[in-house]
PDB file of N, CA and C in Angstrom:
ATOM      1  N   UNK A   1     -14.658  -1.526   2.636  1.00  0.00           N
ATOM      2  CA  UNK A   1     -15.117  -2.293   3.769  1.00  0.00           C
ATOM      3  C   UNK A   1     -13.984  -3.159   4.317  1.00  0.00           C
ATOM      4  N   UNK A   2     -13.397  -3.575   3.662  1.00  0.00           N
ATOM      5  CA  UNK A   2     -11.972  -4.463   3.850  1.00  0.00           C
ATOM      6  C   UNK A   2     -11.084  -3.872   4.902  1.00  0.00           C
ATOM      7  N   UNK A   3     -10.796  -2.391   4.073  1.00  0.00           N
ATOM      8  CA  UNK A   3     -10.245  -1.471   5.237  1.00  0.00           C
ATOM      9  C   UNK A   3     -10.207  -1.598   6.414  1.00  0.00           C
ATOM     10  N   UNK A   4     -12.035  -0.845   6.227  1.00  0.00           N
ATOM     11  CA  UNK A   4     -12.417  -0.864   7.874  1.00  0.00           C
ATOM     12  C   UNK A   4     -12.238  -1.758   8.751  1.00  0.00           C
ATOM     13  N   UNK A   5     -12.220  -3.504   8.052  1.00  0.00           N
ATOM     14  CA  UNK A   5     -11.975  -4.320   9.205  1.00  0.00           C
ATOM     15  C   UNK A   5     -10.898  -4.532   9.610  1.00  0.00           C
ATOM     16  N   UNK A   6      -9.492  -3.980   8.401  1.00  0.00           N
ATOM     17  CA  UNK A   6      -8.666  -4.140   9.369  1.00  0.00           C
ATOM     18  C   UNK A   6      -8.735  -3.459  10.165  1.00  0.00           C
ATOM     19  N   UNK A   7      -9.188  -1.987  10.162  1.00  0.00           N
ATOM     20  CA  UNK A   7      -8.448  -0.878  10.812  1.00  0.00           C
ATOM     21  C   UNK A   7      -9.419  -1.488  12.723  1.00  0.00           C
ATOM     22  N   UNK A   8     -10.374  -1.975  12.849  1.00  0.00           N
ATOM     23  CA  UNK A   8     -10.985  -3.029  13.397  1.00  0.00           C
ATOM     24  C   UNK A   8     -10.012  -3.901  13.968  1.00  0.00           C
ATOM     25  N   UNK A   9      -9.226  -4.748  13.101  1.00  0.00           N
ATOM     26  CA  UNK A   9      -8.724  -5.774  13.833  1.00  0.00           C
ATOM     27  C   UNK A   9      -7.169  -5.170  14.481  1.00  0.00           C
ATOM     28  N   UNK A  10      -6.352  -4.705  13.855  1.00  0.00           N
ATOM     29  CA  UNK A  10      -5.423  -3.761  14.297  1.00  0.00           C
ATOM     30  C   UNK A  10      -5.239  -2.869  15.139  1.00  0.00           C
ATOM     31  N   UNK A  11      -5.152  -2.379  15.870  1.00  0.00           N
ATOM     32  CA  UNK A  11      -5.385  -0.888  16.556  1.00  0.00           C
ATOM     33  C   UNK A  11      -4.466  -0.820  17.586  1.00  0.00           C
ATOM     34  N   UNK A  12      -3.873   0.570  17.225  1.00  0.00           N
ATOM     35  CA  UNK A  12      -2.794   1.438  17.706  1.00  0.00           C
ATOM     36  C   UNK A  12      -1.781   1.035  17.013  1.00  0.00           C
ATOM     37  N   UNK A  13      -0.793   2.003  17.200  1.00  0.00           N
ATOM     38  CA  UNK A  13       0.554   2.345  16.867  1.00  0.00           C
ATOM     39  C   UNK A  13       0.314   2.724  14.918  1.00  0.00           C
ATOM     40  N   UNK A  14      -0.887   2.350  14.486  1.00  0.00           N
ATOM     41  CA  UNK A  14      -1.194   3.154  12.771  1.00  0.00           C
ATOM     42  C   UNK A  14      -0.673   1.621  12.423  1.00  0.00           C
ATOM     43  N   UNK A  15      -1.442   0.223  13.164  1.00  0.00           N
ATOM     44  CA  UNK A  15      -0.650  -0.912  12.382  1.00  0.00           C
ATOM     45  C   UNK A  15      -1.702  -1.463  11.018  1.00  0.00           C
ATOM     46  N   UNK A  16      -3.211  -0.622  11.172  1.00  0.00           N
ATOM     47  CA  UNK A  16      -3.858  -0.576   9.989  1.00  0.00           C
ATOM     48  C   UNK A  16      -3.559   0.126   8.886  1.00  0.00           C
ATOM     49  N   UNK A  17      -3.030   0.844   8.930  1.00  0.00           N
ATOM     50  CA  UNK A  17      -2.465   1.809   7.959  1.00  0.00           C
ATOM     51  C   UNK A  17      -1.698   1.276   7.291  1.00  0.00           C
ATOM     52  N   UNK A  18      -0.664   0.619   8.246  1.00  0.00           N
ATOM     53  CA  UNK A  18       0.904   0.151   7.493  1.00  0.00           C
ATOM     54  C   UNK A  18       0.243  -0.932   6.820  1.00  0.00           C
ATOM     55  N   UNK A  19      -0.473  -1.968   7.041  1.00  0.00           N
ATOM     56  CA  UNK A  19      -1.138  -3.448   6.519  1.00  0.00           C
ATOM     57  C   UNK A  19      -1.552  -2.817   5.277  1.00  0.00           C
ATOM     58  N   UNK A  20      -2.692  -1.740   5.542  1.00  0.00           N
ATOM     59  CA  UNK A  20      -3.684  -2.004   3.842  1.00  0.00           C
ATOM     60  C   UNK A  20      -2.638  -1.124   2.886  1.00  0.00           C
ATOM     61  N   UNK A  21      -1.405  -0.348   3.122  1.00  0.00           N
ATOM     62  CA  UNK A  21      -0.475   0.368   2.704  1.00  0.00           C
ATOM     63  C   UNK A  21       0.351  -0.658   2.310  1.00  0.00           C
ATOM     64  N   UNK A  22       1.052  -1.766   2.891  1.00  0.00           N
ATOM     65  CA  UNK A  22       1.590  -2.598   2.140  1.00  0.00           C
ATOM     66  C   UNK A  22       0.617  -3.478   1.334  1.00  0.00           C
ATOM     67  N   UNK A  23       0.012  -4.260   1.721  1.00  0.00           N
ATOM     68  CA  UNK A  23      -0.877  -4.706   0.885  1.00  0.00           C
ATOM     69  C   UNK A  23      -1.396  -4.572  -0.161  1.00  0.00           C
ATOM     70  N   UNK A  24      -1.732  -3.073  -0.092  1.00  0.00           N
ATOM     71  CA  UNK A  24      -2.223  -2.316  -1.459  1.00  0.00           C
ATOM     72  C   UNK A  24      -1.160  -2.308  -2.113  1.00  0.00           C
ATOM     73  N   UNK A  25       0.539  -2.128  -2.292  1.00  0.00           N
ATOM     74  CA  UNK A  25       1.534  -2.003  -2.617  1.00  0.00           C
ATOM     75  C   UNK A  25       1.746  -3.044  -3.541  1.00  0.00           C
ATOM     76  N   UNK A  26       1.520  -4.495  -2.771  1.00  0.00           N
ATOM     77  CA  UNK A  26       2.040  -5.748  -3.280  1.00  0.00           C
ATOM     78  C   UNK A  26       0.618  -5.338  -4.431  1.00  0.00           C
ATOM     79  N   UNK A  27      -0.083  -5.588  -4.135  1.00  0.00           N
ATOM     80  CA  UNK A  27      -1.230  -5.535  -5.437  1.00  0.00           C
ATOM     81  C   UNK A  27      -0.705  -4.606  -6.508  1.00  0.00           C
ATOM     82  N   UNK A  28      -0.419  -3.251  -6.204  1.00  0.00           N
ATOM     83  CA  UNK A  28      -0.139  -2.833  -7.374  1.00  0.00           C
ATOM     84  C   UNK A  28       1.169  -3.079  -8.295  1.00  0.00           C
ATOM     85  N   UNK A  29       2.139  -3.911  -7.317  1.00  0.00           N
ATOM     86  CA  UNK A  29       2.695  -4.279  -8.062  1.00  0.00           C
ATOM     87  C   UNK A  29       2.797  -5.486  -8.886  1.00  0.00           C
ATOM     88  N   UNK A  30       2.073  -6.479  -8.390  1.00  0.00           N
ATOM     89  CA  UNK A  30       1.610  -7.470  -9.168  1.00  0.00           C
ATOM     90  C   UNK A  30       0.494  -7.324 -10.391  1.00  0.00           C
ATOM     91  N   UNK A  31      -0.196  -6.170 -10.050  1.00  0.00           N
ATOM     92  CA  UNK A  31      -1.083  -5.843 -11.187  1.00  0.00           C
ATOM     93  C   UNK A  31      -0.495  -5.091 -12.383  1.00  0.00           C
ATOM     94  N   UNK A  32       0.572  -3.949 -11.700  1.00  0.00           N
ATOM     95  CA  UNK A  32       1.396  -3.414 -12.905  1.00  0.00           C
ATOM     96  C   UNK A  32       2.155  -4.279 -13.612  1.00  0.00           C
ATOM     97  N   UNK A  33       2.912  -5.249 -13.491  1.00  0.00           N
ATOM     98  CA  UNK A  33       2.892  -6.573 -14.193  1.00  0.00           C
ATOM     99  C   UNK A  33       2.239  -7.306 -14.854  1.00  0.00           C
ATOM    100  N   UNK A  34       1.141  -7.752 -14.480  1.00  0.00           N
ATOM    101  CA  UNK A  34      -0.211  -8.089 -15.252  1.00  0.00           C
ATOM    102  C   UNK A  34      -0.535  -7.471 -16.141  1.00  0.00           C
ATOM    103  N   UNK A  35      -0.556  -5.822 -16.142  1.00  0.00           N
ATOM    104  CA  UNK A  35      -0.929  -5.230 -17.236  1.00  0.00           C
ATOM    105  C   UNK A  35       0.061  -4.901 -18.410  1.00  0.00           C
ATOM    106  N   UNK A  36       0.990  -5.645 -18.526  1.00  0.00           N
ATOM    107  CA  UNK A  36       2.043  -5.133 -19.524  1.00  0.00           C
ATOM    108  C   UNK A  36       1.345  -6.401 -20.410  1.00  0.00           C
ATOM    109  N   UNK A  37       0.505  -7.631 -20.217  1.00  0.00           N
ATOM    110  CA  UNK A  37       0.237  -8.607 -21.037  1.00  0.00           C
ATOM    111  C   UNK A  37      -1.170  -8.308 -21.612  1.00  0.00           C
ATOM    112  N   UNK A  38      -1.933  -6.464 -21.038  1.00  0.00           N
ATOM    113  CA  UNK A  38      -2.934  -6.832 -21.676  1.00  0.00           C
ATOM    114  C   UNK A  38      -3.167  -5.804 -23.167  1.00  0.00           C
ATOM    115  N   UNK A  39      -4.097  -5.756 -24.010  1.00  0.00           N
ATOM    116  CA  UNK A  39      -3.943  -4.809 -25.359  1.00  0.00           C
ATOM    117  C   UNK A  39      -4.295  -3.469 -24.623  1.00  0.00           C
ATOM    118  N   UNK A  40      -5.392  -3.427 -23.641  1.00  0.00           N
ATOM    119  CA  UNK A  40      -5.505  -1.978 -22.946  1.00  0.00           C
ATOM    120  C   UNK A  40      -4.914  -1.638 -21.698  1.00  0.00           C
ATOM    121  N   UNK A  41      -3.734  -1.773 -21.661  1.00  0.00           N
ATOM    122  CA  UNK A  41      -3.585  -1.505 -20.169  1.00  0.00           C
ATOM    123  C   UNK A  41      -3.486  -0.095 -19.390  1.00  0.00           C
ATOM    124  N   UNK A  42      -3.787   0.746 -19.679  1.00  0.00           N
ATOM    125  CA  UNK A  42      -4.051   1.809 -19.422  1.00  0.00           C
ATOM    126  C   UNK A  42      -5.692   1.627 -18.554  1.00  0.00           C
ATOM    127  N   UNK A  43      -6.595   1.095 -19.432  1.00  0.00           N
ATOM    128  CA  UNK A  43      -7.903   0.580 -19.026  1.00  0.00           C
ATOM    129  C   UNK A  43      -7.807  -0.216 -17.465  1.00  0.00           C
ATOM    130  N   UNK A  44      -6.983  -1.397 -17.713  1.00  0.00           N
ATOM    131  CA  UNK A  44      -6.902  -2.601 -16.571  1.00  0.00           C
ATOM    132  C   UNK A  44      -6.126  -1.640 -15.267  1.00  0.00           C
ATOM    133  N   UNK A  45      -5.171  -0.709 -15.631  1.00  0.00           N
ATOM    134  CA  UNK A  45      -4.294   0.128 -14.648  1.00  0.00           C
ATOM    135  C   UNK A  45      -5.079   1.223 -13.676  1.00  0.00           C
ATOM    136  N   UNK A  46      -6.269   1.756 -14.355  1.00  0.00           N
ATOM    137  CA  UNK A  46      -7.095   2.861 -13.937  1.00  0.00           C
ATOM    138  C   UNK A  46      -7.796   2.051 -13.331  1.00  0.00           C
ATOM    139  N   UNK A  47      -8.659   1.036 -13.552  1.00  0.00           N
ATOM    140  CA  UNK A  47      -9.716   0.380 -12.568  1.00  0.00           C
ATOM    141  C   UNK A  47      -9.389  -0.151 -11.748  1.00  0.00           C
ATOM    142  N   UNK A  48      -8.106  -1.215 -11.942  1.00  0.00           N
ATOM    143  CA  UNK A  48      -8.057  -2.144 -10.850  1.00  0.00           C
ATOM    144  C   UNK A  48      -6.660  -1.314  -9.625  1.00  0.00           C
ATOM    145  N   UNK A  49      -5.626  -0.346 -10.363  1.00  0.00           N
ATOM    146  CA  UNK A  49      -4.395  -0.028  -9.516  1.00  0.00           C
ATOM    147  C   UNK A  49      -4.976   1.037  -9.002  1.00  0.00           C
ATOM    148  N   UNK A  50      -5.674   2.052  -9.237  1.00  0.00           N
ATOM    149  CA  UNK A  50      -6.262   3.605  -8.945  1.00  0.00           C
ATOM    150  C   UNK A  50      -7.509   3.435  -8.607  1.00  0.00           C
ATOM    151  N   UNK A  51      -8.273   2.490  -9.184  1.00  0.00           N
ATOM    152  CA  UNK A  51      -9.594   2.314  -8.069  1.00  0.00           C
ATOM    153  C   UNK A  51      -9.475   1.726  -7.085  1.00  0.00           C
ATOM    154  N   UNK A  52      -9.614   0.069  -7.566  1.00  0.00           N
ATOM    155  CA  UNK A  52      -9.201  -0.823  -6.503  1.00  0.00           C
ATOM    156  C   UNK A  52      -8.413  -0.731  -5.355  1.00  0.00           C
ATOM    157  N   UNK A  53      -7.037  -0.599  -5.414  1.00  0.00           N
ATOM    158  CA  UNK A  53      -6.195  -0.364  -4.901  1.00  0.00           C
ATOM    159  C   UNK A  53      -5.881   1.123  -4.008  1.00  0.00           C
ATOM    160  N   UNK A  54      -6.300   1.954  -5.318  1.00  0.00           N
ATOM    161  CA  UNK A  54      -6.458   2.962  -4.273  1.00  0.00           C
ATOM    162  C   UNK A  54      -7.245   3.815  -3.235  1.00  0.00           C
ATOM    163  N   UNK A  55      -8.142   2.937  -3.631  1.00  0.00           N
ATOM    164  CA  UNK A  55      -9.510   2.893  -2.891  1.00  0.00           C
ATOM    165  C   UNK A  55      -9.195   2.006  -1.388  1.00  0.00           C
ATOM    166  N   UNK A  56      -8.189   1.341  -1.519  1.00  0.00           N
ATOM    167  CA  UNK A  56      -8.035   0.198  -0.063  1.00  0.00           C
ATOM    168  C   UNK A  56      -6.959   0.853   0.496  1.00  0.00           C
ATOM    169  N   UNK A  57      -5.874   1.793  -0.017  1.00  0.00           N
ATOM    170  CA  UNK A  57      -4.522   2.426   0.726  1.00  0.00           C
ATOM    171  C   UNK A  57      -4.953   3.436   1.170  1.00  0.00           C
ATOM    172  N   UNK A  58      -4.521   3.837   2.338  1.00  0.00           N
ATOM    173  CA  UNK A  58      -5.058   4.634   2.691  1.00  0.00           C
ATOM    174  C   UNK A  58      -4.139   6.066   3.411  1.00  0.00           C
ATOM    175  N   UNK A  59      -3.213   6.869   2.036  1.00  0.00           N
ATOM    176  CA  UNK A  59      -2.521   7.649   2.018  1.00  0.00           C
ATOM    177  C   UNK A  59      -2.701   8.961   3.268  1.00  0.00           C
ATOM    178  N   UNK A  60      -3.846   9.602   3.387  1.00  0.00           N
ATOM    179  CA  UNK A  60      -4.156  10.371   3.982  1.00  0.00           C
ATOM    180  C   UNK A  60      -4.887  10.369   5.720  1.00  0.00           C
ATOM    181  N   UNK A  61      -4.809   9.164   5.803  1.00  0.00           N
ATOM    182  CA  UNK A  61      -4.471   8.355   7.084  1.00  0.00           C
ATOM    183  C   UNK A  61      -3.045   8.503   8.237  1.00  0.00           C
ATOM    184  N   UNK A  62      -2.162   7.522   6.306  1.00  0.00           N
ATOM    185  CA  UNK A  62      -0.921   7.882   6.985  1.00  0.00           C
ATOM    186  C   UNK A  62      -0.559   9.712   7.555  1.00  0.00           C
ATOM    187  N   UNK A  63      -0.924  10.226   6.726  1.00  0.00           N
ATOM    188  CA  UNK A  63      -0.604  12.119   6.560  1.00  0.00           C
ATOM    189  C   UNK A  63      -0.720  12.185   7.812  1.00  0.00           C
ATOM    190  N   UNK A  64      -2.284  12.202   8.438  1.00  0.00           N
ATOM    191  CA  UNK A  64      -3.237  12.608   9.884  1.00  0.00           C
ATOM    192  C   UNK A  64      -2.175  12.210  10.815  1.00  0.00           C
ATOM    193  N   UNK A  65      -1.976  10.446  10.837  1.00  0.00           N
ATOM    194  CA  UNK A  65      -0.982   9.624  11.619  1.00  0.00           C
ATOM    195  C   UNK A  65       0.018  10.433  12.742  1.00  0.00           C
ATOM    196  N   UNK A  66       1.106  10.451  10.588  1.00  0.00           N
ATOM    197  CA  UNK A  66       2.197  11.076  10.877  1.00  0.00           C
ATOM    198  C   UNK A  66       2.087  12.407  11.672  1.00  0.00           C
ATOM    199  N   UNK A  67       1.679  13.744  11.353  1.00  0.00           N
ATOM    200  CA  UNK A  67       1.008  14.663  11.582  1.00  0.00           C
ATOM    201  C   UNK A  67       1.014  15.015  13.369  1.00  0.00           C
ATOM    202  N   UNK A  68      -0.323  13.864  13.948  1.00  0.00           N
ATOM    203  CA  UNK A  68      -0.529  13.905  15.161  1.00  0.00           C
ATOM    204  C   UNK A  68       0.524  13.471  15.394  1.00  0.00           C
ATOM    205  N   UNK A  69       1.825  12.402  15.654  1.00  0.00           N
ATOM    206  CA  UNK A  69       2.590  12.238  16.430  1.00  0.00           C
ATOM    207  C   UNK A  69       4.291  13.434  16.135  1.00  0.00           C
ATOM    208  N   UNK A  70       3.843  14.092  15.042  1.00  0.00           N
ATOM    209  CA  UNK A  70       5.393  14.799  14.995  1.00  0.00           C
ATOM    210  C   UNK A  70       4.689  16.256  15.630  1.00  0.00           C
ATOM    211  N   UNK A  71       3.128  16.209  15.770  1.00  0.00           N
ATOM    212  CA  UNK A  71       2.892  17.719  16.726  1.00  0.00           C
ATOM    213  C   UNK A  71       2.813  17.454  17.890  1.00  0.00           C
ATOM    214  N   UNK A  72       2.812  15.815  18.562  1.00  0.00           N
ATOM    215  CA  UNK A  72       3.359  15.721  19.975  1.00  0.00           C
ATOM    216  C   UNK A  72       4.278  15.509  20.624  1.00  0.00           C
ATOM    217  N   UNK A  73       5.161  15.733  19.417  1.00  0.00           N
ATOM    218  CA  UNK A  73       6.970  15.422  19.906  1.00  0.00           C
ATOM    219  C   UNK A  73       7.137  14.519  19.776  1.00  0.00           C
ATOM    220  N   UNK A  74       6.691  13.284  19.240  1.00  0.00           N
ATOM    221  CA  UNK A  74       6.816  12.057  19.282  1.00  0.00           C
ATOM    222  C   UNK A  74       7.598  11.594  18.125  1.00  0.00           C
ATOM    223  N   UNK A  75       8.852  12.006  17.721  1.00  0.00           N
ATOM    224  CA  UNK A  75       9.604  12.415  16.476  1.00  0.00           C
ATOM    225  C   UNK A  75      10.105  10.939  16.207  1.00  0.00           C
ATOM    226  N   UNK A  76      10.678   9.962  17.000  1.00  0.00           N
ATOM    227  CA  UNK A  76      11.257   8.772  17.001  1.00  0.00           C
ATOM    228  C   UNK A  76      10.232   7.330  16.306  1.00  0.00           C
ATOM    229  N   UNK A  77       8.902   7.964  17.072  1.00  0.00           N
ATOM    230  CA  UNK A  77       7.399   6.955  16.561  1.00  0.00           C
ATOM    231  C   UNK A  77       7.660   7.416  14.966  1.00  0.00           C
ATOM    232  N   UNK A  78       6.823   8.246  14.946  1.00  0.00           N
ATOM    233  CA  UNK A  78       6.999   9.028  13.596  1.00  0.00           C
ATOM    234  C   UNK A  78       8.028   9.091  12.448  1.00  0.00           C
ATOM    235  N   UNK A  79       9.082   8.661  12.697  1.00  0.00           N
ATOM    236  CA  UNK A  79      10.124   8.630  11.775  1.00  0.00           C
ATOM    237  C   UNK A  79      10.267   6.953  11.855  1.00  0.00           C
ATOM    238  N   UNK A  80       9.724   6.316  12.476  1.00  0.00           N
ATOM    239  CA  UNK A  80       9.928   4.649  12.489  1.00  0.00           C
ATOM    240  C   UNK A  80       8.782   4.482  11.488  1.00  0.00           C
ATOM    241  N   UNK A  81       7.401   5.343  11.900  1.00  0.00           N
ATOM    242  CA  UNK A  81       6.065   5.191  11.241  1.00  0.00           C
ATOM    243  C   UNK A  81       6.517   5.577   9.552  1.00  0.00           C
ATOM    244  N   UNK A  82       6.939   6.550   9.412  1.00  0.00           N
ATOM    245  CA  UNK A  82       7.367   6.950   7.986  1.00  0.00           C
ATOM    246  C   UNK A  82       8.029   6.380   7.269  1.00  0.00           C
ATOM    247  N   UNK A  83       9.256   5.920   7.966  1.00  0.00           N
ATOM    248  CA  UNK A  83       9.752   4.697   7.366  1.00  0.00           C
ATOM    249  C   UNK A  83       9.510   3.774   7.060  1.00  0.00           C
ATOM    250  N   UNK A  84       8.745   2.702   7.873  1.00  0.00           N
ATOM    251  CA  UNK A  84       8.372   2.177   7.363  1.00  0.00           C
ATOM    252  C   UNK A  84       7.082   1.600   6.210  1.00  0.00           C
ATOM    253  N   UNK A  85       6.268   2.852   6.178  1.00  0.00           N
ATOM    254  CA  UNK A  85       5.616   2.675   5.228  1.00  0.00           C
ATOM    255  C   UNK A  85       5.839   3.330   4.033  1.00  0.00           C
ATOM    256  N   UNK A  86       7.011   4.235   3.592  1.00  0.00           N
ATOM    257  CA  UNK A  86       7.764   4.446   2.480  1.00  0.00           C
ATOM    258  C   UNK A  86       8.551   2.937   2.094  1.00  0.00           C
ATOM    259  N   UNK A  87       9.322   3.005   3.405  1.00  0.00           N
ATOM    260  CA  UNK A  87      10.153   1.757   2.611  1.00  0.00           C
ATOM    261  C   UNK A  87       9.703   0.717   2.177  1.00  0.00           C
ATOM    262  N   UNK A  88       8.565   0.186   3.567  1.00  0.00           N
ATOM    263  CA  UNK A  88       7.623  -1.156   3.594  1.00  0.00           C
ATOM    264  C   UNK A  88       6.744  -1.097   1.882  1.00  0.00           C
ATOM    265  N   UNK A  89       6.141   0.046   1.683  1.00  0.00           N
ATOM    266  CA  UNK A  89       5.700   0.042   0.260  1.00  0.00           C
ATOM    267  C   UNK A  89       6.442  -0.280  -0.988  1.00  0.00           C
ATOM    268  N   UNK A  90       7.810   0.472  -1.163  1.00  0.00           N
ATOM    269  CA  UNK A  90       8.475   0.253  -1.925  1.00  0.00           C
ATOM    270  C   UNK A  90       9.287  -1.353  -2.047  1.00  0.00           C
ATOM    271  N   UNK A  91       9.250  -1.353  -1.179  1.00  0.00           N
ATOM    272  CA  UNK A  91       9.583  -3.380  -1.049  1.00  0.00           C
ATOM    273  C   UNK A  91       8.349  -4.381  -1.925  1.00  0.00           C
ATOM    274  N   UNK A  92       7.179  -3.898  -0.849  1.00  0.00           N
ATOM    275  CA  UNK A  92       6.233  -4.456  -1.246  1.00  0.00           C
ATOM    276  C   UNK A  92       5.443  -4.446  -2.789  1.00  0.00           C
ATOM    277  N   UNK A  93       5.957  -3.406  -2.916  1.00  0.00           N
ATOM    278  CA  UNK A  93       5.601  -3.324  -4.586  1.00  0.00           C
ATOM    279  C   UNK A  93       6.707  -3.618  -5.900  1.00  0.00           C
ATOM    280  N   UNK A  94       8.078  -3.558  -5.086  1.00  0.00           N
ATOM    281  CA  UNK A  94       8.818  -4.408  -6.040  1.00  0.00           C
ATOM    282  C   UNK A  94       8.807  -6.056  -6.137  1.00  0.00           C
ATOM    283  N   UNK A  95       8.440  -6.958  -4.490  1.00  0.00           N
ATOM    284  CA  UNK A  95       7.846  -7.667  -4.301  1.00  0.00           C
ATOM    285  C   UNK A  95       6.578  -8.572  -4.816  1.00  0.00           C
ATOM    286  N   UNK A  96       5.908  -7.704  -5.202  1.00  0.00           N
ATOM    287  CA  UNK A  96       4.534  -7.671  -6.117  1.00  0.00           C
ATOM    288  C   UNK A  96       4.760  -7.905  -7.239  1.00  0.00           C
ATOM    289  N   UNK A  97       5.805  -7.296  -8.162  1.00  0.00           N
ATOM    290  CA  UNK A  97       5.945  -6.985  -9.426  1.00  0.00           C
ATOM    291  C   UNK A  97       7.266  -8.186  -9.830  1.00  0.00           C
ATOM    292  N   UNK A  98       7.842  -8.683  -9.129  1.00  0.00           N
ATOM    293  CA  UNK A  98       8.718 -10.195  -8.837  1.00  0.00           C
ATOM    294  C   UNK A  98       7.729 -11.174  -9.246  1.00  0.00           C
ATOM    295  N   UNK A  99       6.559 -11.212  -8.066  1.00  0.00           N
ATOM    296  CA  UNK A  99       5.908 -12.630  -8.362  1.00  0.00           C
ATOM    297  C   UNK A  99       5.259 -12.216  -9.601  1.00  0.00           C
ATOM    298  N   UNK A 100       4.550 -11.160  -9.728  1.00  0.00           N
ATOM    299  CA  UNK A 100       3.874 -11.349 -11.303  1.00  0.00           C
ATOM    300  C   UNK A 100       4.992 -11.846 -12.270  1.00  0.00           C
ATOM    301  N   UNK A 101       5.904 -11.515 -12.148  1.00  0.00           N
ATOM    302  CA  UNK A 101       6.992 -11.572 -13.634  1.00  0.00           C
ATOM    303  C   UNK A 101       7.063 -13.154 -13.525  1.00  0.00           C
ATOM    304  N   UNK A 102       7.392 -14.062 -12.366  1.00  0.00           N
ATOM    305  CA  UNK A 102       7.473 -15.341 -11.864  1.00  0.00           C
ATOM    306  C   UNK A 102       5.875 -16.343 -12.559  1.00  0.00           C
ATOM    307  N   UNK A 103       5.042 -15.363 -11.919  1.00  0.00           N
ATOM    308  CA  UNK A 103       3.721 -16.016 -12.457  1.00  0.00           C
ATOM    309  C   UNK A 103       3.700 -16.246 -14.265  1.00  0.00           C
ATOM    310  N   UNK A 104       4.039 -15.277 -14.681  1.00  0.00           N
ATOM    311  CA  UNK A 104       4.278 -15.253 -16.247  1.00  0.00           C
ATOM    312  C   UNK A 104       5.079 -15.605 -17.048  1.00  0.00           C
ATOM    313  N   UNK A 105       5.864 -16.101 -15.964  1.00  0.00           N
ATOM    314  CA  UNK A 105       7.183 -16.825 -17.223  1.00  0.00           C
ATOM    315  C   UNK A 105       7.048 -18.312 -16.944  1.00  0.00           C
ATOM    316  N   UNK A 106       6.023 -19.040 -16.439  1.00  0.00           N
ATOM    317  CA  UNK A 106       5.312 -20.388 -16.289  1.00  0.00           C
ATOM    318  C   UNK A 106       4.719 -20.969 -17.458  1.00  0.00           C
TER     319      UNK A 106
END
């Protein structure tokens, strides 16, 4: 439901996509952090990074996105769009996994 409102408050250019895509990012990386302190983390990793989380990113969005604008020639959108939600993720989840380590050494 979260989703949906961004995808609601956002609209055009796929700027819902990129939001719950980073977003979801920073979470999992703050949670994959979190779970190195717990006895099951395999348990805490499946519910909260692969449900939770992946239940709010919304991978196959981006796919459609990308997809429609590289079958309308629109190669320049599309390679800005790709980029930045490869890169924007990978930031955001090393980002994520910073403040947890920060949160835990308090």
């Amino acid at each position: 439901m979260l989703r949906a409102g961004i995808g609601q408050l956002f609209v055009g250019f796929g700027w819902s996509t990129i939001l719950v895509n980073l977003l979801g990012a920073f979470m999992i990386g703050l949670l994959a952090r979190s779970a190195e302190g717990f006895s099951e983390p395999e348990l805490f990793k499946a519910f909260w990074m692969i449900g939770i989380c992946g239940g709010f990113t919304t991978f196959s969005a981006f796919g459609m996105e990308l997809f429609e604008w590289l079958a309308n020639g629109r190669w320049r959108i599309a390679i800005l769009y790709a980029t930045t939600n490869i890169l924007g993720t990978l930031l955001f989840v090393f980002v994520g996994y910073r403040l947890g380590t920060w949160l835990n050494s308090g």
